[in-house]
N, C-alpha and C. Protein backbone atom coordinates (compact mmCIF):
# COMPACT_ATOMS: atom_id res chain seq x y z
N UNK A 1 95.64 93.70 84.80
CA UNK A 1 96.36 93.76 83.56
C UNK A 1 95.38 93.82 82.39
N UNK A 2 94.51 93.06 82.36
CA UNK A 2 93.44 93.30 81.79
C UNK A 2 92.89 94.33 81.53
N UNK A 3 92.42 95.22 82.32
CA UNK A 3 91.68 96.31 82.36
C UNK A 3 92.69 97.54 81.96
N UNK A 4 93.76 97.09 81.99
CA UNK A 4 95.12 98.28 81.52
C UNK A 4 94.88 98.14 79.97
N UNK A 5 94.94 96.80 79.73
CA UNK A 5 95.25 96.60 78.07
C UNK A 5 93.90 97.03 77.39
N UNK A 6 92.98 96.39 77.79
CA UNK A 6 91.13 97.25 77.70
C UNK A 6 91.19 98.23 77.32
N UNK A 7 91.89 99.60 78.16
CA UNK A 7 91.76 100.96 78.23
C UNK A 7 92.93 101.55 76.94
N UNK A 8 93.96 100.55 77.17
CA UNK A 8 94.97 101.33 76.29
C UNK A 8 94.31 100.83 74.56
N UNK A 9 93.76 99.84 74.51
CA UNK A 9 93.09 99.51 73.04
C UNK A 9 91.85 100.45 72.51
N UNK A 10 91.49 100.71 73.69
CA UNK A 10 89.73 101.30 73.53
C UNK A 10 90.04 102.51 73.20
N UNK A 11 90.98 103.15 73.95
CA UNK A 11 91.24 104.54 73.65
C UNK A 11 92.40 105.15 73.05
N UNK A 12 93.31 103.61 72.71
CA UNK A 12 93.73 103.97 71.41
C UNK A 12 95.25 105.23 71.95
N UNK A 13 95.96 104.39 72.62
CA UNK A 13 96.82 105.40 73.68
C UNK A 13 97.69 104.40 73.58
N UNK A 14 98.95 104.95 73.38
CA UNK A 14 99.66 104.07 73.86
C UNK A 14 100.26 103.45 75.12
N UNK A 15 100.98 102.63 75.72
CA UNK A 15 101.08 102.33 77.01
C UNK A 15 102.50 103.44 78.14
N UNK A 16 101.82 103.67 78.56
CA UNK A 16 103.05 104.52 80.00
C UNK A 16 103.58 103.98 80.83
N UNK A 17 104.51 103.61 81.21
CA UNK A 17 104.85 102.73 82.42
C UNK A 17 105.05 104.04 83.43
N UNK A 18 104.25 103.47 84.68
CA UNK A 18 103.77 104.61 85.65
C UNK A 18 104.94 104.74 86.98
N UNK A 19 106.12 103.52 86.80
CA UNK A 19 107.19 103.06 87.57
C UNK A 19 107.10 102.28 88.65
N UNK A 20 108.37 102.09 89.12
CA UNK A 20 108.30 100.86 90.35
C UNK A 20 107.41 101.46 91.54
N UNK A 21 107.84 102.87 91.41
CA UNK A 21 107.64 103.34 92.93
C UNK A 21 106.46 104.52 92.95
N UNK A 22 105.13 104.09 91.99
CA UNK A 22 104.13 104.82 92.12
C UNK A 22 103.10 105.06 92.96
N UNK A 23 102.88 103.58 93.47
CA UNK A 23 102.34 103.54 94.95
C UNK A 23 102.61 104.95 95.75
N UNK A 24 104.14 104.29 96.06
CA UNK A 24 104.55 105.61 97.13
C UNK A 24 104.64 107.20 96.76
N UNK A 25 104.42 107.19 95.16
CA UNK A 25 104.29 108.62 94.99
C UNK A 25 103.07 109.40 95.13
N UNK A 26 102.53 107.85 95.02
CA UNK A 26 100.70 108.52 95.09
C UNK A 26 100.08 108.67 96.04
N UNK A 27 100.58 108.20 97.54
CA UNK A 27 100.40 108.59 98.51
C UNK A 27 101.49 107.64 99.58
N UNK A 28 102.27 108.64 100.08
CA UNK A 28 103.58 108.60 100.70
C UNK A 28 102.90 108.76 102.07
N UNK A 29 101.97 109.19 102.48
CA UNK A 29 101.77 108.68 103.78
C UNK A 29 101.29 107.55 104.50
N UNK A 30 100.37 107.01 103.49
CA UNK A 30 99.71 105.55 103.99
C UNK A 30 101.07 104.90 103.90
N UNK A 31 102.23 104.67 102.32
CA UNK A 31 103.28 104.00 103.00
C UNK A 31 104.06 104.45 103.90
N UNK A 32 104.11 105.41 104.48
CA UNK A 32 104.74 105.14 105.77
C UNK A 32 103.96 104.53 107.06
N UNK A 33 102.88 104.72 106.28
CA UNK A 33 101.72 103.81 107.60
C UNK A 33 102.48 102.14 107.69
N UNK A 34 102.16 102.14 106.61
CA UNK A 34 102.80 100.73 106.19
C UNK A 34 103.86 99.96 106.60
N UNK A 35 104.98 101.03 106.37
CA UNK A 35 106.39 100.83 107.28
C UNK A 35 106.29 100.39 108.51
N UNK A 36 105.59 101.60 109.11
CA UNK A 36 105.58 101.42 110.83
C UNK A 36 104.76 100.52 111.00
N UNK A 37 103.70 99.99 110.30
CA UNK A 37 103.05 98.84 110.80
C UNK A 37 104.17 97.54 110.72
N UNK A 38 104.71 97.49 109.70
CA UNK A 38 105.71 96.57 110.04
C UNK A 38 106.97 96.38 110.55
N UNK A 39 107.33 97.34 111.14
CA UNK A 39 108.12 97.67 112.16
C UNK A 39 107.73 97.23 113.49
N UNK A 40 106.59 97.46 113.50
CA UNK A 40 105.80 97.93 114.75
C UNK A 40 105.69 96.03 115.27
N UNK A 41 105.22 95.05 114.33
CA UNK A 41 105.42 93.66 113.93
C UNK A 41 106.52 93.25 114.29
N UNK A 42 108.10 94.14 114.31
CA UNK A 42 108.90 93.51 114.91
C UNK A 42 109.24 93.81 116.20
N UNK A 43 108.26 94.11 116.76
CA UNK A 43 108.40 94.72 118.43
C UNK A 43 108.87 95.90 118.87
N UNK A 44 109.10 96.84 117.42
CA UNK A 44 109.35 97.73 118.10
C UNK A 44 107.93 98.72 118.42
N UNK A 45 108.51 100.21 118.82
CA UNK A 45 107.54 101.31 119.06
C UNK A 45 108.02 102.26 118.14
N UNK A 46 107.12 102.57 116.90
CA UNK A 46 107.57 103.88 115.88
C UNK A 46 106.54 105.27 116.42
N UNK A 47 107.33 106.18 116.19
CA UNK A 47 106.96 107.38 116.46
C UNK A 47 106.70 108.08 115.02
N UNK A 48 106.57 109.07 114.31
CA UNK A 48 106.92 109.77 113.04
C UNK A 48 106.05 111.08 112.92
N UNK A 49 107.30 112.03 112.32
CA UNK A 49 106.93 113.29 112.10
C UNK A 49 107.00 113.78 110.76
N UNK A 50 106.33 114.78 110.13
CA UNK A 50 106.95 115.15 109.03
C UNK A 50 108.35 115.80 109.16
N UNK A 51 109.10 115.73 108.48
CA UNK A 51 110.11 116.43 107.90
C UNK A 51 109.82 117.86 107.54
N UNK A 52 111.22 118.89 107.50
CA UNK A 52 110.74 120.24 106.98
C UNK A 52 110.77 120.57 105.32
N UNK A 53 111.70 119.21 104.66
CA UNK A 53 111.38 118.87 103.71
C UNK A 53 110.10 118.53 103.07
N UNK A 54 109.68 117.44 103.96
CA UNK A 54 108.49 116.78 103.20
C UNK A 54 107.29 117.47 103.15
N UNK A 55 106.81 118.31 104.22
CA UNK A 55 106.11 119.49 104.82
C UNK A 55 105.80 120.33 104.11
């Protein structure tokens, strides 16, 4: 938080809110890593493909 407010003073910008769900926009495959790792935690076995969407 610090280093947000730092940057937005120094350079004199105002602030962007980048949203809840930027993580996953910024890279949507590690979270699905993520998912299945915790899936995977509840005993199951995940498989996953891309989509012809996501593709």
């Amino acid at each position: 938080m610090l280093v947000a407010a730092y940057h937005i003073l120094d350079e004199k910008v105002p602030y962007k809110d980048l949203g809840a769900d930027w993580f996953v926009k910024r890279r949507p495959e590690a979270h699905a890593r993520r998912l299945a790792n915790q899936i995977e935690a509840f005993g199951y076995r995940v498989t996953s493909k891309p989509t012809d969407e996501a593709a």
